[in-house]
N, C-alpha and C. Protein backbone atom coordinates (compact mmCIF):
# COMPACT_ATOMS: atom_id res chain seq x y z
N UNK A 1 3.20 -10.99 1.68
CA UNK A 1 3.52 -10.13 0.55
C UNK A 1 4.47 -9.06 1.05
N UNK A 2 5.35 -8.94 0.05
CA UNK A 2 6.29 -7.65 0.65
C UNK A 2 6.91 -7.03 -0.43
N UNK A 3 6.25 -5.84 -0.89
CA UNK A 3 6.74 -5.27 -2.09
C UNK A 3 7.22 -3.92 -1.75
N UNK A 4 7.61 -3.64 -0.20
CA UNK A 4 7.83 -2.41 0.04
C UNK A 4 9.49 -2.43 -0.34
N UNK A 5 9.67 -0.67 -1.33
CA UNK A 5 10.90 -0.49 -1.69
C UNK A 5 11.28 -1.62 -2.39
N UNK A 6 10.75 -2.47 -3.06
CA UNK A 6 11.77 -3.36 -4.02
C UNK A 6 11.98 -2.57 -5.42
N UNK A 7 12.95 -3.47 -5.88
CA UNK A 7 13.64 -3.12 -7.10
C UNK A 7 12.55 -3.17 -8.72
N UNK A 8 11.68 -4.01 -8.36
CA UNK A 8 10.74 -4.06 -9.20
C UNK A 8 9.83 -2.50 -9.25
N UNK A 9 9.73 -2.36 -8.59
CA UNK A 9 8.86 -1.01 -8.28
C UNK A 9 9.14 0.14 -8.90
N UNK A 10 10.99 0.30 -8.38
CA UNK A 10 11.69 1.09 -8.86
C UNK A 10 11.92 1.45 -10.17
N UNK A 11 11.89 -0.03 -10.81
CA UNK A 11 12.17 0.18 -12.14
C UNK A 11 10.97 0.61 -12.95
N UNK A 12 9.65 0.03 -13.04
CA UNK A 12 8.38 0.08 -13.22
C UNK A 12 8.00 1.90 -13.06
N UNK A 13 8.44 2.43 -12.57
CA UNK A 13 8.19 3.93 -12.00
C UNK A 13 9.15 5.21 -12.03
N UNK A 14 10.22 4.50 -12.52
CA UNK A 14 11.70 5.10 -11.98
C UNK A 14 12.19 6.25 -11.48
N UNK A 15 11.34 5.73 -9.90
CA UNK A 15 11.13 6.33 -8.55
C UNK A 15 12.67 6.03 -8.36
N UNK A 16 13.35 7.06 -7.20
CA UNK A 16 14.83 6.33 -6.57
C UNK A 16 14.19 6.15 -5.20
N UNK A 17 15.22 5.42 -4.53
CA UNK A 17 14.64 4.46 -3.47
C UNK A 17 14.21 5.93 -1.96
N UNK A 18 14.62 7.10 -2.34
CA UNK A 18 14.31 8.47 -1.48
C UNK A 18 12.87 8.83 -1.35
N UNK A 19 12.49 8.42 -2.45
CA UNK A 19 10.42 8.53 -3.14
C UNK A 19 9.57 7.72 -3.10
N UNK A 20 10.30 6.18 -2.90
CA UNK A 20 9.49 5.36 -2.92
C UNK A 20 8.38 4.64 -2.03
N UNK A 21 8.36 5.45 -1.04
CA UNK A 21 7.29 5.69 -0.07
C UNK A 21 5.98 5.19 -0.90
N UNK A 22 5.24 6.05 -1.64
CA UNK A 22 4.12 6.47 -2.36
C UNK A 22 4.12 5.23 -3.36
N UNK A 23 4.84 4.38 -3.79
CA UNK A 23 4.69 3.72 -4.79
C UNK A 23 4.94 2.43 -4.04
N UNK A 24 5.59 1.94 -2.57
CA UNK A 24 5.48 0.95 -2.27
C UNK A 24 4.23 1.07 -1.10
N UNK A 25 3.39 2.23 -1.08
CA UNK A 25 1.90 2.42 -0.18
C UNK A 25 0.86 1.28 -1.72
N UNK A 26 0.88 1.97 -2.49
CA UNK A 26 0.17 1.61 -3.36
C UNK A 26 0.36 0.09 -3.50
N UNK A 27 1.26 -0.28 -3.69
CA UNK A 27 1.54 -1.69 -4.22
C UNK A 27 1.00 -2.55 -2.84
N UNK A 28 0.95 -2.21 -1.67
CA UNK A 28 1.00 -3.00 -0.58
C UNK A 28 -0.63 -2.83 -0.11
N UNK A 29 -1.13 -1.30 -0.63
CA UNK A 29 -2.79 -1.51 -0.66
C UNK A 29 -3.53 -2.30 -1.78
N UNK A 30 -3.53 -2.30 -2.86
CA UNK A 30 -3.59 -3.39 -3.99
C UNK A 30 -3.13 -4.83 -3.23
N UNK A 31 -2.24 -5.14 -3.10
CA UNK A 31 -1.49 -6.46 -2.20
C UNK A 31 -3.39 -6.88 -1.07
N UNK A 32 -3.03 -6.03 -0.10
CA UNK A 32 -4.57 -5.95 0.73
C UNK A 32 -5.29 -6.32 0.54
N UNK A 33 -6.14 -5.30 -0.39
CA UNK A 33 -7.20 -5.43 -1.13
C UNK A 33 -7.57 -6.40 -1.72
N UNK A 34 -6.48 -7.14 -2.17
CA UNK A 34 -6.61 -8.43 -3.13
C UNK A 34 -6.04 -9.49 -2.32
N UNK A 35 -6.22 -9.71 -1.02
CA UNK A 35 -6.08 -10.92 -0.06
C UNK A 35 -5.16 -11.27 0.60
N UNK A 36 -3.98 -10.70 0.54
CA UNK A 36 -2.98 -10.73 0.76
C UNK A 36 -3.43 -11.34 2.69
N UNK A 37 -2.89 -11.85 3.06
CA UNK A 37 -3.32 -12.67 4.51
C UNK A 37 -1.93 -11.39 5.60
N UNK A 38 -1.08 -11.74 4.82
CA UNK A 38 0.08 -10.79 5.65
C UNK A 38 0.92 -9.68 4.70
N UNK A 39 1.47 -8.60 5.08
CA UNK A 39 1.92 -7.64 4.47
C UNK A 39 3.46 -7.13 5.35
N UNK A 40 4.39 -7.26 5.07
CA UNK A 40 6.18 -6.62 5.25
C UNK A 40 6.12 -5.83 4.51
N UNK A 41 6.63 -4.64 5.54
CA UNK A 41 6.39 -3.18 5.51
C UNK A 41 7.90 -2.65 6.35
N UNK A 42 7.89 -1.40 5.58
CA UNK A 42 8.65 -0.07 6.27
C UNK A 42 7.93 0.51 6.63
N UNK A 43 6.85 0.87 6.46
CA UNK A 43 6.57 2.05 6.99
C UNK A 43 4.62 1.36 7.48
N UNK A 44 4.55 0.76 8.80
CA UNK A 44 3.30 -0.04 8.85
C UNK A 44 2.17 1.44 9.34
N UNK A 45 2.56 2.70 9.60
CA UNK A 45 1.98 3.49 10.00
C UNK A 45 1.00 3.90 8.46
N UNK A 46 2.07 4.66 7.48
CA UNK A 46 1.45 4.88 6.59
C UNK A 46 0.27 3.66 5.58
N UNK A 47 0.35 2.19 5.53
CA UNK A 47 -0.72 1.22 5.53
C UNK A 47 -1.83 0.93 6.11
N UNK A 48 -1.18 1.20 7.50
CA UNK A 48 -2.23 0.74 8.70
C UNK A 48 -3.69 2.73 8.13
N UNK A 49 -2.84 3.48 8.03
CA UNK A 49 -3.31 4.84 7.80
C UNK A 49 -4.45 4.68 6.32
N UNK A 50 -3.71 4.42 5.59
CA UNK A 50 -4.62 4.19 3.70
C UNK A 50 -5.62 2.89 4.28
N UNK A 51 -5.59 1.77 4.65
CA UNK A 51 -6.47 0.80 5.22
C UNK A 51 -7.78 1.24 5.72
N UNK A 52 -7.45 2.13 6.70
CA UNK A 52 -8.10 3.23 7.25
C UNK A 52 -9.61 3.85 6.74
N UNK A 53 -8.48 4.55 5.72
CA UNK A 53 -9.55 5.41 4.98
C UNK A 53 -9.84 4.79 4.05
N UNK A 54 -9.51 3.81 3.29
CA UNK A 54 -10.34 2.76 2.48
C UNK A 54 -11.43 2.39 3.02
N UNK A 55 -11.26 1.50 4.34
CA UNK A 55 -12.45 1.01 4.68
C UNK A 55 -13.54 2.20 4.74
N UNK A 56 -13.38 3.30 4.95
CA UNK A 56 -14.27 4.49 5.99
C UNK A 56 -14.89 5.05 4.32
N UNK A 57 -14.30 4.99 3.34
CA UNK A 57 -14.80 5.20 2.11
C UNK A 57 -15.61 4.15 1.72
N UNK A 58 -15.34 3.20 1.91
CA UNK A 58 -16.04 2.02 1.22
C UNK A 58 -17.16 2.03 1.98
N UNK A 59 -17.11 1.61 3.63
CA UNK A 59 -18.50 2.26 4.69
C UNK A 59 -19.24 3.52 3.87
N UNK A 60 -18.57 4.35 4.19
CA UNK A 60 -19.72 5.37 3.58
C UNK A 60 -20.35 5.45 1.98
N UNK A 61 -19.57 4.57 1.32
CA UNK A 61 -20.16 3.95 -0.40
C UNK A 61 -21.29 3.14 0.37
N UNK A 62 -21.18 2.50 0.83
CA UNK A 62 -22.41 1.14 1.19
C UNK A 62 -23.41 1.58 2.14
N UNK A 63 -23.07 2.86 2.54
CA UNK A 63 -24.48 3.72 3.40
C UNK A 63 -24.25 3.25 4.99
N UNK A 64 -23.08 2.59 5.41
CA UNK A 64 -23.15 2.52 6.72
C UNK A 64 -22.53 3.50 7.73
């Protein structure tokens, strides 16, 4: 999956490609979340980062 910075995004939001940080995080955690096996990225810090704290939220939802 690789929805970082595409044109779809852009238009859907009409983010310019300077902002679109925040709107191709989202699309690529959704992507994740929903099975995605592999993910193409700009920015693998800020994913690898939201992944993160998803899981550590979801752990602490489930009491572990």
């Amino acid at each position: 999956m690789s929805p970082s910075r595409k044109s779809f995004l852009r238009e859907l939001t009409g983010t310019g490609l300077p902002g679109i940080g925040p709107v191709s995080l989202a699309a690529e955690l959704y992507a994740a979340l929903n099975g995605a096996d592999y993910l193409r990225t700009h920015d693998v810090d800020a994913i690898r980062d939201a992944l993160t704290v998803f899981k550590a939220l979801e752990a602490a939802k489930a009491g572990v």
